[in-house]
PDB file of N, CA and C in Angstrom:
ATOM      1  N   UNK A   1     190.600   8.110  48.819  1.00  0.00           N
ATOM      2  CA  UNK A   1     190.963   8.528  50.162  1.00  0.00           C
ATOM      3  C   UNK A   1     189.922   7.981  51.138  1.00  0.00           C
ATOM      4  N   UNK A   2     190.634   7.544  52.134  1.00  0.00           N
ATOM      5  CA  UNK A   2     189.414   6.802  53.315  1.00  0.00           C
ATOM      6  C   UNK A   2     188.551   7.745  54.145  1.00  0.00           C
ATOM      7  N   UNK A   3     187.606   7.397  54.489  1.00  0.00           N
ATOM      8  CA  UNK A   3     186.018   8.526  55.116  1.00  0.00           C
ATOM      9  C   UNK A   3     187.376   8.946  56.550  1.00  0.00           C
ATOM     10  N   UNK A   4     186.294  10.214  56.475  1.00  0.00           N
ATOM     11  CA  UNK A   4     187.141  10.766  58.206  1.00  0.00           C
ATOM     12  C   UNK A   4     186.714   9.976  58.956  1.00  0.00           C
ATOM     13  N   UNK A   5     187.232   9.945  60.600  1.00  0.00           N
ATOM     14  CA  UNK A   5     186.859   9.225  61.651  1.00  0.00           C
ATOM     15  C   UNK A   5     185.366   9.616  62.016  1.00  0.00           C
ATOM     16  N   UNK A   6     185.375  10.875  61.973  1.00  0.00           N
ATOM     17  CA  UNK A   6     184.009  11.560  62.400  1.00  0.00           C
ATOM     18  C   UNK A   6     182.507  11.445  61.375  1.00  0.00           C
ATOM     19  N   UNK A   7     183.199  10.251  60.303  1.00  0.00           N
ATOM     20  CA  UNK A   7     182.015  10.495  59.219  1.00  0.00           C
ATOM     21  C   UNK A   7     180.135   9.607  60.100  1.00  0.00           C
ATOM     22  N   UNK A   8     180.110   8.677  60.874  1.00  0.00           N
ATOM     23  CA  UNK A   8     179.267   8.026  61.399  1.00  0.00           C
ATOM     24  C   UNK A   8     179.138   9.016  62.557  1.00  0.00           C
ATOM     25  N   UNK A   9     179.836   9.909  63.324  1.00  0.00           N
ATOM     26  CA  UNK A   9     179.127  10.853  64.605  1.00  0.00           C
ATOM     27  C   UNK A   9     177.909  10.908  64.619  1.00  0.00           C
ATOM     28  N   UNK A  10     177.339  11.824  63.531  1.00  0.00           N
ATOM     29  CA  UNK A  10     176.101  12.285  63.768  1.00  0.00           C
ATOM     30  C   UNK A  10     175.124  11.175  63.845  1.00  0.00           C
ATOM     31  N   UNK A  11     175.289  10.235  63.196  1.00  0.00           N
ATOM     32  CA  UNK A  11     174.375   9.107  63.086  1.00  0.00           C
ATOM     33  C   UNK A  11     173.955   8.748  64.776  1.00  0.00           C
ATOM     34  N   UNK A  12     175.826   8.651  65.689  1.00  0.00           N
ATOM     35  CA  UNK A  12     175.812   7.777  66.609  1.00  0.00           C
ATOM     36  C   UNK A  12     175.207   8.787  67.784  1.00  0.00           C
ATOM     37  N   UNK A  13     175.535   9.904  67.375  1.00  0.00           N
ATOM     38  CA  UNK A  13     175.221  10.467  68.711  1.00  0.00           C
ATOM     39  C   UNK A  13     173.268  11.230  68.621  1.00  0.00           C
ATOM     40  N   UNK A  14     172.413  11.051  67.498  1.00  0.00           N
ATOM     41  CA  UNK A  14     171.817  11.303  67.280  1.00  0.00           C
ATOM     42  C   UNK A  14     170.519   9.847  67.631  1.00  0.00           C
ATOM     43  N   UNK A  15     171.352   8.839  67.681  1.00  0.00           N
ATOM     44  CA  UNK A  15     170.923   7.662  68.209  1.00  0.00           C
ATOM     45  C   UNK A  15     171.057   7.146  69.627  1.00  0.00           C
ATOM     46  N   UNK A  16     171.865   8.025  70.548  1.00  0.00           N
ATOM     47  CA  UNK A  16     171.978   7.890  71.458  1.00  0.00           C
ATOM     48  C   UNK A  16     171.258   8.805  72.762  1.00  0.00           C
ATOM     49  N   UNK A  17     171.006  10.045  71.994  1.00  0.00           N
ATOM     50  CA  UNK A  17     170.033  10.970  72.728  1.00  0.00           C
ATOM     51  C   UNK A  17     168.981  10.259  73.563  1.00  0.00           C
ATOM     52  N   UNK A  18     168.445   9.945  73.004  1.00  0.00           N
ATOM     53  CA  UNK A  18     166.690   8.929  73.768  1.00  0.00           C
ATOM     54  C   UNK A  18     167.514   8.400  74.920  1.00  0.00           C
ATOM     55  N   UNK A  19     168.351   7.334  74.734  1.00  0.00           N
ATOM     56  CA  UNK A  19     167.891   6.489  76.369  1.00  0.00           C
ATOM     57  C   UNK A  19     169.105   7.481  76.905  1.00  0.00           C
ATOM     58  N   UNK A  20     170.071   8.682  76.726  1.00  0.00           N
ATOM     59  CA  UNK A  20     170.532   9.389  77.470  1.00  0.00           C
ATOM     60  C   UNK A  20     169.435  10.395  78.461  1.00  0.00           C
ATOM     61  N   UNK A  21     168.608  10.604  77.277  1.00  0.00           N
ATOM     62  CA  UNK A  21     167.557  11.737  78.019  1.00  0.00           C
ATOM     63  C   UNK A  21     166.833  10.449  79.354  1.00  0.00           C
ATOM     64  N   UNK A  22     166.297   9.512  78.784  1.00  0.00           N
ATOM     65  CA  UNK A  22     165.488   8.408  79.920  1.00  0.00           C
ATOM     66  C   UNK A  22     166.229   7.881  80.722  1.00  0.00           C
ATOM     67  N   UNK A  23     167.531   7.815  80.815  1.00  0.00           N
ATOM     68  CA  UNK A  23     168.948   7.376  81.654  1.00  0.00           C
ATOM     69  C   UNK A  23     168.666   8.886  82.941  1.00  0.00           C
ATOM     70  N   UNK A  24     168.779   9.736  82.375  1.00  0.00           N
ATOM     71  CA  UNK A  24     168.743  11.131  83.409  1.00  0.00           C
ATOM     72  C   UNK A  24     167.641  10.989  84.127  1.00  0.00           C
ATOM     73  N   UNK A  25     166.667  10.819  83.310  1.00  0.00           N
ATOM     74  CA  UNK A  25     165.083  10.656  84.232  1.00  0.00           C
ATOM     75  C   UNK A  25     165.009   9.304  84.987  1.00  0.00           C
ATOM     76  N   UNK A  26     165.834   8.668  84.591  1.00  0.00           N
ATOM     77  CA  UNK A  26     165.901   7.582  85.576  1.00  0.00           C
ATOM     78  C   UNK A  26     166.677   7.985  86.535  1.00  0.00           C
ATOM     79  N   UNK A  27     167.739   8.469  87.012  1.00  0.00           N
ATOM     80  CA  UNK A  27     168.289   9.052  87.800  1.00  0.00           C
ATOM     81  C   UNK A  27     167.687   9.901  88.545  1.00  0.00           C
ATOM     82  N   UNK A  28     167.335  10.709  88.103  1.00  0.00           N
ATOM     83  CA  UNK A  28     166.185  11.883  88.781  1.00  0.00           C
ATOM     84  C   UNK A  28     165.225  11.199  89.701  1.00  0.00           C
ATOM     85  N   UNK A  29     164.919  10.099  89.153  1.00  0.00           N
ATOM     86  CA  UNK A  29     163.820   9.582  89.738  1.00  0.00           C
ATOM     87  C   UNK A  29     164.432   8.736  91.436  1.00  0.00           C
ATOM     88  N   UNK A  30     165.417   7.983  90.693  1.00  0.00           N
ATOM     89  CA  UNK A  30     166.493   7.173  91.665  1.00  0.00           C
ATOM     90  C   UNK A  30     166.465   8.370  92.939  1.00  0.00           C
ATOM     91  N   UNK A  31     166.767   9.337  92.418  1.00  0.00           N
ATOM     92  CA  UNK A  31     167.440  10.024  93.616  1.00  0.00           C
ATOM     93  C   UNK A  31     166.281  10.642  94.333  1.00  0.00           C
ATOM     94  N   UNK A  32     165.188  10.602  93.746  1.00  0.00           N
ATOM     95  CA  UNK A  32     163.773  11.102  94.602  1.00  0.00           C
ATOM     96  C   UNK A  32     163.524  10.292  95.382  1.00  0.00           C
ATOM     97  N   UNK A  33     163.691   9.053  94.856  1.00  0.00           N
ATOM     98  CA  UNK A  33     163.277   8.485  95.697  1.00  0.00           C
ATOM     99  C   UNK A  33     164.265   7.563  97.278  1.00  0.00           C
ATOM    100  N   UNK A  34     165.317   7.745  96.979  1.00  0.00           N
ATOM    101  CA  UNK A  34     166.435   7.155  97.729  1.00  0.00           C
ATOM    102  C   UNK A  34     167.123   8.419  98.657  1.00  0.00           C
ATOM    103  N   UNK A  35     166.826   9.311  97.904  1.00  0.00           N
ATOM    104  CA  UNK A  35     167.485  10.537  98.633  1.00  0.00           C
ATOM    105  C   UNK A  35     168.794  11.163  98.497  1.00  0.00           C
ATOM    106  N   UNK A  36     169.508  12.319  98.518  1.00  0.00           N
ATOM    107  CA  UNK A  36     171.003  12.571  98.648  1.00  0.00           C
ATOM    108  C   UNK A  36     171.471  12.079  99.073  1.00  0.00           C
ATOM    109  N   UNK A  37     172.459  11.291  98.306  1.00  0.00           N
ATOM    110  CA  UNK A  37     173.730  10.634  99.187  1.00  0.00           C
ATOM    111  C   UNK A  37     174.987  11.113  99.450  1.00  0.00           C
ATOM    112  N   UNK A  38     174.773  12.065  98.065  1.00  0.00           N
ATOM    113  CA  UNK A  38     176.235  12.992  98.078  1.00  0.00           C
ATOM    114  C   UNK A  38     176.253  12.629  96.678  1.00  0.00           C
ATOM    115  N   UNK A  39     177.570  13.475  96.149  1.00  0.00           N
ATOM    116  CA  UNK A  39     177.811  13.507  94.207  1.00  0.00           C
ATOM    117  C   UNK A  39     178.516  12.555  93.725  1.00  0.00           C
ATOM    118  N   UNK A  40     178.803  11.644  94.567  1.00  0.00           N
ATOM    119  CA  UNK A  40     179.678   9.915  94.407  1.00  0.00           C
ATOM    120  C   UNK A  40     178.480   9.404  93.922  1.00  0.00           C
ATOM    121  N   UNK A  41     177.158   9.554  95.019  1.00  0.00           N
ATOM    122  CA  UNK A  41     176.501   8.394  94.710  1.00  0.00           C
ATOM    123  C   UNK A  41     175.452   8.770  93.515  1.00  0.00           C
ATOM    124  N   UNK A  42     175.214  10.039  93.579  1.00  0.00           N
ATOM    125  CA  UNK A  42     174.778  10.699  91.944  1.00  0.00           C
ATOM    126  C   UNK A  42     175.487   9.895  91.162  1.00  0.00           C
ATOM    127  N   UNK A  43     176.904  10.422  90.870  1.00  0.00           N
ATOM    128  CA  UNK A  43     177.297  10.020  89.661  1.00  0.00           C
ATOM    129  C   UNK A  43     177.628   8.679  88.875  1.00  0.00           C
ATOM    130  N   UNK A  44     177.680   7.704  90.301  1.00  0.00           N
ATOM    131  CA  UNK A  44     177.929   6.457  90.186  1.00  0.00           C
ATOM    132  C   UNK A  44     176.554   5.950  89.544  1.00  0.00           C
ATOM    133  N   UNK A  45     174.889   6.325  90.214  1.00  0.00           N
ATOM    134  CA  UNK A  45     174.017   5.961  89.858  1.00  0.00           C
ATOM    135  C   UNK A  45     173.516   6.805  88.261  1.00  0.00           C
ATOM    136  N   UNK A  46     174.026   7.750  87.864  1.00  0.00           N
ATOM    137  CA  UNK A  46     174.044   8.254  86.692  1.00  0.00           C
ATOM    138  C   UNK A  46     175.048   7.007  85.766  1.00  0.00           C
ATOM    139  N   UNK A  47     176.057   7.339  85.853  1.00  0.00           N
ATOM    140  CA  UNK A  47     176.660   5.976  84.856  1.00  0.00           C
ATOM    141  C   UNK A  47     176.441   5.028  84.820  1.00  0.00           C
ATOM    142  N   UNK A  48     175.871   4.197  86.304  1.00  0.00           N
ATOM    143  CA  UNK A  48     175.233   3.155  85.780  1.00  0.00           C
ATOM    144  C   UNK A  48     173.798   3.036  85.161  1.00  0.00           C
ATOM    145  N   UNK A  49     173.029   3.727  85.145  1.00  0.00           N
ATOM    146  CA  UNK A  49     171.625   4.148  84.243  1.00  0.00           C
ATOM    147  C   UNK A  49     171.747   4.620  83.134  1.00  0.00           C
ATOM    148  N   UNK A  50     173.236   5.138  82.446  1.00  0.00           N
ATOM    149  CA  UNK A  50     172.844   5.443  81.195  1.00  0.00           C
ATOM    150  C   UNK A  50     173.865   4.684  80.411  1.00  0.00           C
ATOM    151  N   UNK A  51     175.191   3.585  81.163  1.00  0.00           N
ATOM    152  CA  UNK A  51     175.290   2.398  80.555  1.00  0.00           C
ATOM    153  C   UNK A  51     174.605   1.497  80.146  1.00  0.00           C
ATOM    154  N   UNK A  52     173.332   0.931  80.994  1.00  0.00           N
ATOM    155  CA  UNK A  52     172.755   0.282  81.306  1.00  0.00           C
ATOM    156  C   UNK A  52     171.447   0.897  79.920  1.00  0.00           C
ATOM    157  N   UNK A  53     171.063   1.907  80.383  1.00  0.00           N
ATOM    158  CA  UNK A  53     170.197   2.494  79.371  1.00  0.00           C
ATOM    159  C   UNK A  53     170.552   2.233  78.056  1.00  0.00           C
ATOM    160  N   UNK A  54     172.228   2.875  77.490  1.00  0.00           N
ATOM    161  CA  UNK A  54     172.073   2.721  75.860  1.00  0.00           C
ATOM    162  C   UNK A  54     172.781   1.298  75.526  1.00  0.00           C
ATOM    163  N   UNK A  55     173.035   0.178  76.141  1.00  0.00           N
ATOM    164  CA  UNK A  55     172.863  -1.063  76.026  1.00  0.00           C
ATOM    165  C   UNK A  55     171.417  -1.988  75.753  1.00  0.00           C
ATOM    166  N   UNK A  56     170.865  -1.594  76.625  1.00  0.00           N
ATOM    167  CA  UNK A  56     169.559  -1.748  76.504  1.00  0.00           C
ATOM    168  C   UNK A  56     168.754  -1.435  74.794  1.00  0.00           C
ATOM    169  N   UNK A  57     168.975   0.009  74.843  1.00  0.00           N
ATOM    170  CA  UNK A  57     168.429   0.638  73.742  1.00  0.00           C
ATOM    171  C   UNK A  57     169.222  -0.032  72.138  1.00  0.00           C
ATOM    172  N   UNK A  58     170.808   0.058  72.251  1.00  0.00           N
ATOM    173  CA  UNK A  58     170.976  -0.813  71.163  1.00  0.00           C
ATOM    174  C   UNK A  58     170.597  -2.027  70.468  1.00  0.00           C
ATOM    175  N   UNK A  59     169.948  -2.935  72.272  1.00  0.00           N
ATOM    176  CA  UNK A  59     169.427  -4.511  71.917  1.00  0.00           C
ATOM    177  C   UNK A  59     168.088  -4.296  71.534  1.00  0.00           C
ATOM    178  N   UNK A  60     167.774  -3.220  71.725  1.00  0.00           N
ATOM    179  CA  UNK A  60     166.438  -3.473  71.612  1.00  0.00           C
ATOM    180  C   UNK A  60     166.329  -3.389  69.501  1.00  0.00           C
ATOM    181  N   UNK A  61     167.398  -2.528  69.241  1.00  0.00           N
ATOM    182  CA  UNK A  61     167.160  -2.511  67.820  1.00  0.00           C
ATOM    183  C   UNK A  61     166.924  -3.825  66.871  1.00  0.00           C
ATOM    184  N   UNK A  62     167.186  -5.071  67.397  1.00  0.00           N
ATOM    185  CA  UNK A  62     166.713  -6.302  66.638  1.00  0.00           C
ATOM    186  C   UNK A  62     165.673  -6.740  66.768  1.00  0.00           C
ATOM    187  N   UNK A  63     164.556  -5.933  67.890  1.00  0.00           N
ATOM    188  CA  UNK A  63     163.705  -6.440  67.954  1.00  0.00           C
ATOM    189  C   UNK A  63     162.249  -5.327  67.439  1.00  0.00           C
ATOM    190  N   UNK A  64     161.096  -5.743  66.695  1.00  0.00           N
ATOM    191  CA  UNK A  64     160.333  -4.757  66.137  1.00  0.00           C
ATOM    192  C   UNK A  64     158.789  -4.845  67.081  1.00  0.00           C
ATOM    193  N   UNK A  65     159.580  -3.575  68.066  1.00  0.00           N
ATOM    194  CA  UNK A  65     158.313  -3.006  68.557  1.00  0.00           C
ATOM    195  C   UNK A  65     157.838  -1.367  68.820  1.00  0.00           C
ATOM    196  N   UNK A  66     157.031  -1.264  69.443  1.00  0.00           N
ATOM    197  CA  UNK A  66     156.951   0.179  68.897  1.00  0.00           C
ATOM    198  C   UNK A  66     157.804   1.136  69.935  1.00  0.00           C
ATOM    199  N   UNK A  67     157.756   2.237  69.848  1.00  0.00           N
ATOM    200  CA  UNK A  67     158.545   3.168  70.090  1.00  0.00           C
ATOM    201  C   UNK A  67     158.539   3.677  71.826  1.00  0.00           C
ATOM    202  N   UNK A  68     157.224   3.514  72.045  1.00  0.00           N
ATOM    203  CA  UNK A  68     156.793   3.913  73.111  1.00  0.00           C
ATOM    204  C   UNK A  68     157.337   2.397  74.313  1.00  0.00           C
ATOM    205  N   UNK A  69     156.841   1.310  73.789  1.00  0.00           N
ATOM    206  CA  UNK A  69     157.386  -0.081  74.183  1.00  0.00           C
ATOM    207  C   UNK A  69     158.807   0.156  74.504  1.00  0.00           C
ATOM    208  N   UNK A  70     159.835   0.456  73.495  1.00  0.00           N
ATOM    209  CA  UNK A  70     161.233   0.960  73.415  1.00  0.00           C
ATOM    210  C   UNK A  70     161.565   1.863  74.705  1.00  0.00           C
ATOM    211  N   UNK A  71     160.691   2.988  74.879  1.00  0.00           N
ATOM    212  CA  UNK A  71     161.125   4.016  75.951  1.00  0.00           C
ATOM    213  C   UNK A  71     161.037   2.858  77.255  1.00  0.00           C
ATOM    214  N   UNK A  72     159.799   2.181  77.790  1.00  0.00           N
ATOM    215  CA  UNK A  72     159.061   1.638  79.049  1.00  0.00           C
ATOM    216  C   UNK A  72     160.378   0.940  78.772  1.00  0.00           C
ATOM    217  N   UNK A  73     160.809  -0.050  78.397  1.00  0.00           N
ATOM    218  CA  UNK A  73     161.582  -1.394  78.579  1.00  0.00           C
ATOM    219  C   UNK A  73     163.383  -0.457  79.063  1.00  0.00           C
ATOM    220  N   UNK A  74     163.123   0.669  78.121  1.00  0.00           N
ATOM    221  CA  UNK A  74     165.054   1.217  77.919  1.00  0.00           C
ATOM    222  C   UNK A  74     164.940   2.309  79.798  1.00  0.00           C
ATOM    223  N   UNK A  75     163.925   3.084  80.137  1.00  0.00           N
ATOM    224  CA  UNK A  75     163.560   3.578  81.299  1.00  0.00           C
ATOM    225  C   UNK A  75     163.694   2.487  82.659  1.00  0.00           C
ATOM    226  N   UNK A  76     163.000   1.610  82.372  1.00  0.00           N
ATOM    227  CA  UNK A  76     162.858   0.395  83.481  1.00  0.00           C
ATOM    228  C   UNK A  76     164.293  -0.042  83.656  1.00  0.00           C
ATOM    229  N   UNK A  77     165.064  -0.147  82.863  1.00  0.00           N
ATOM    230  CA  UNK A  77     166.575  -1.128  82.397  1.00  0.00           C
ATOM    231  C   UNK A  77     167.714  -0.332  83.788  1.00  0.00           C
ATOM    232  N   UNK A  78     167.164   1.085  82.651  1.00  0.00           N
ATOM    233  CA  UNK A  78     167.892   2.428  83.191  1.00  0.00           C
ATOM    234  C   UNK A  78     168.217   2.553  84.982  1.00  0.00           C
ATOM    235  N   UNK A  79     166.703   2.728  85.157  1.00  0.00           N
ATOM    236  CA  UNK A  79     166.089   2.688  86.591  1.00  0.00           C
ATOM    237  C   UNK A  79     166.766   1.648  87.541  1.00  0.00           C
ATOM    238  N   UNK A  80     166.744   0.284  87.423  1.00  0.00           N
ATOM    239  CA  UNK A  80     167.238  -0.453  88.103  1.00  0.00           C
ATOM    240  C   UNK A  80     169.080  -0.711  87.662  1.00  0.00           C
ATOM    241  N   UNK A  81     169.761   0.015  87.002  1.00  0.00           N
ATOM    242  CA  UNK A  81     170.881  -0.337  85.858  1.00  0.00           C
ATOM    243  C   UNK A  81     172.107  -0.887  87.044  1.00  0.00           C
ATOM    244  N   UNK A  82     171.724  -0.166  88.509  1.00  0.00           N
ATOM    245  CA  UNK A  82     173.063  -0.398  89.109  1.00  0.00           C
ATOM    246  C   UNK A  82     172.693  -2.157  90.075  1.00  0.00           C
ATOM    247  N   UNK A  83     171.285  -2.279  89.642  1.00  0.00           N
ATOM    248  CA  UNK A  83     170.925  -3.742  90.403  1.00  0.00           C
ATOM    249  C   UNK A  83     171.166  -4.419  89.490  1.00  0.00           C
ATOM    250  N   UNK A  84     171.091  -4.582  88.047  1.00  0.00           N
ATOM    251  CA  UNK A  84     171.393  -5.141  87.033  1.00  0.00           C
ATOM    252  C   UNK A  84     172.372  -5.585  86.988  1.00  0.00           C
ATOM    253  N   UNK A  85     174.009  -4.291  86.927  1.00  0.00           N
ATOM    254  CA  UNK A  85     174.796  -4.388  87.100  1.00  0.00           C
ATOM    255  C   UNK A  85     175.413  -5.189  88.381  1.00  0.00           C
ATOM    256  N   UNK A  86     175.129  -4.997  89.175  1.00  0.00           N
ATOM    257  CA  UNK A  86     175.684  -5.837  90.180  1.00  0.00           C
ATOM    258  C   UNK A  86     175.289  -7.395  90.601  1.00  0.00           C
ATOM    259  N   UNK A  87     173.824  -7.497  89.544  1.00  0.00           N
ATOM    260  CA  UNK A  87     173.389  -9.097  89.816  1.00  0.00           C
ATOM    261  C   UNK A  87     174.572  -9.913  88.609  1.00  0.00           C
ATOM    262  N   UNK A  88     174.796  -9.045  87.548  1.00  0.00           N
ATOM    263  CA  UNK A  88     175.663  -9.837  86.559  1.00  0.00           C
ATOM    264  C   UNK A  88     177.245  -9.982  86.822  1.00  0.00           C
ATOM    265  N   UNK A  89     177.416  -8.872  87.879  1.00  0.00           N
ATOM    266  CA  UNK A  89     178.904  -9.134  88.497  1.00  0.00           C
ATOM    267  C   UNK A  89     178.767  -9.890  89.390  1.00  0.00           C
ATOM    268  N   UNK A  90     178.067 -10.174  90.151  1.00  0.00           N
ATOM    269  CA  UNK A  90     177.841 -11.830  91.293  1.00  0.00           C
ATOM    270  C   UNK A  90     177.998 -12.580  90.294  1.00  0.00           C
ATOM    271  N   UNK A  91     177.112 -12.965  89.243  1.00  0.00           N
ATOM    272  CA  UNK A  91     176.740 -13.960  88.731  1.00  0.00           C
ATOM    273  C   UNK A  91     178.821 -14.363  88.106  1.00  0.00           C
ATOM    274  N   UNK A  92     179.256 -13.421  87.470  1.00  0.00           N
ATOM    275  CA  UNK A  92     180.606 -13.807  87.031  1.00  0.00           C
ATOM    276  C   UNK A  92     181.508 -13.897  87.999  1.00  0.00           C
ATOM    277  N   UNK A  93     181.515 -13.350  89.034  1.00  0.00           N
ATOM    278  CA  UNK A  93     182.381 -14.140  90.077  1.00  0.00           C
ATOM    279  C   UNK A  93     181.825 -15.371  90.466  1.00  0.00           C
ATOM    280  N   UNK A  94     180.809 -15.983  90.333  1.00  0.00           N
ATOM    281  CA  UNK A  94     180.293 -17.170  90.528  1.00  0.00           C
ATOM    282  C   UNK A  94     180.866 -18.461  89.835  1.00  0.00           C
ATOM    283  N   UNK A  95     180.847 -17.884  88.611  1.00  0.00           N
ATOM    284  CA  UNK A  95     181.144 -18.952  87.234  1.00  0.00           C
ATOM    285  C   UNK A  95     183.015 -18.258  87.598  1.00  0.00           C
ATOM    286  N   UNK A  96     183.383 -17.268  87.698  1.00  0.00           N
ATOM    287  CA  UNK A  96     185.356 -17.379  88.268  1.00  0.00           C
ATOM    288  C   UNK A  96     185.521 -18.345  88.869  1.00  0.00           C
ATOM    289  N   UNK A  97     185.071 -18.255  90.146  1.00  0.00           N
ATOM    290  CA  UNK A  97     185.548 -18.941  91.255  1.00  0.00           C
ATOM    291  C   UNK A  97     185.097 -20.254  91.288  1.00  0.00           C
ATOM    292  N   UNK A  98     183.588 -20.880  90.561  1.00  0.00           N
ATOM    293  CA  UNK A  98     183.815 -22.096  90.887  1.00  0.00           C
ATOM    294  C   UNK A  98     183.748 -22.879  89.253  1.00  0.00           C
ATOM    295  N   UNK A  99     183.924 -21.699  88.098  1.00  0.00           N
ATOM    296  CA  UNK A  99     183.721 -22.216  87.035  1.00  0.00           C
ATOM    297  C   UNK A  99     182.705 -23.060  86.248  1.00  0.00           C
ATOM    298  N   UNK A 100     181.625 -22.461  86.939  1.00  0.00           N
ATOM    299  CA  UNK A 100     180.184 -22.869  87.068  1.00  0.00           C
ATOM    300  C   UNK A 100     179.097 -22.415  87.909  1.00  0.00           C
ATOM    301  N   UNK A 101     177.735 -22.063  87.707  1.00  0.00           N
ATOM    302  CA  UNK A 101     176.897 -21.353  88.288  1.00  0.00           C
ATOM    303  C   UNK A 101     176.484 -22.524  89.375  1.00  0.00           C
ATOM    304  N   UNK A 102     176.335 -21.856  90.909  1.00  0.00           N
ATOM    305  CA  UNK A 102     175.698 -22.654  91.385  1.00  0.00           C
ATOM    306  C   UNK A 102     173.925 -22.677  91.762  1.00  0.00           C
ATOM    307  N   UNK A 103     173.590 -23.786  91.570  1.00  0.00           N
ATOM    308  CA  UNK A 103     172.134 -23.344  91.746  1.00  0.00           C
ATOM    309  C   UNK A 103     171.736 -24.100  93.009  1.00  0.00           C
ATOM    310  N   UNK A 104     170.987 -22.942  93.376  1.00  0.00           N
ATOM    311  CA  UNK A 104     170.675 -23.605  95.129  1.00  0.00           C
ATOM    312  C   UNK A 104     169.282 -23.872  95.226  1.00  0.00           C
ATOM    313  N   UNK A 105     168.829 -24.639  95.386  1.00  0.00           N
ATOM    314  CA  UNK A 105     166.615 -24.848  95.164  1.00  0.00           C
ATOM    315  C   UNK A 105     166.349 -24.836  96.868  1.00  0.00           C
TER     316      UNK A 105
END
């Protein structure tokens, strides 16, 4: 008989805690410092910090450094996640529309 769906959960969601908890504190922080915008711009800057966060945190698993290294790099990611996000959506409407990056010197 084949494993339940739920047999890997605990693994996944027990691996995902960390950059959820540093995704929030990145937020927290976002919003100290930027100010209330209202619960749009909370939540928008929450999802993008803790997309951004456990992306981060998964890539980082191929690489062997220490733990504390792991938090600074997956926090920082977090922190900036909605500038991130939006430099890589320019960048692909770039390569759409002209089917190639342009570089300007």
């Amino acid at each position: 008989m084949p494993g339940s769906v739920f047999d890997g959960l605990a693994d996944i969601v027990a691996g995902i805690v960390v950059p959820l908890l540093l995704s929030a504190v990145a937020t927290c922080v976002r919003l100290s410092r930027f100010g209330w915008k209202g619960v749009r711009h909370l939540m928008a800057s929450l999802f993008a910090s803790t997309f951004t966060g456990v992306i981060v945190f998964w890539g980082l698993d191929y690489f062997d450094l220490s733990p504390t290294v792991d938090a600074a790099i997956i926090s920082v990611c977090a922190y900036m996640g909605g500038s991130l996000l939006d430099a890589f959506a320019f960048r692909a409407r770039q390569v759409v529309a002209h089917g190639h990056l342009e570089r300007k010197l």
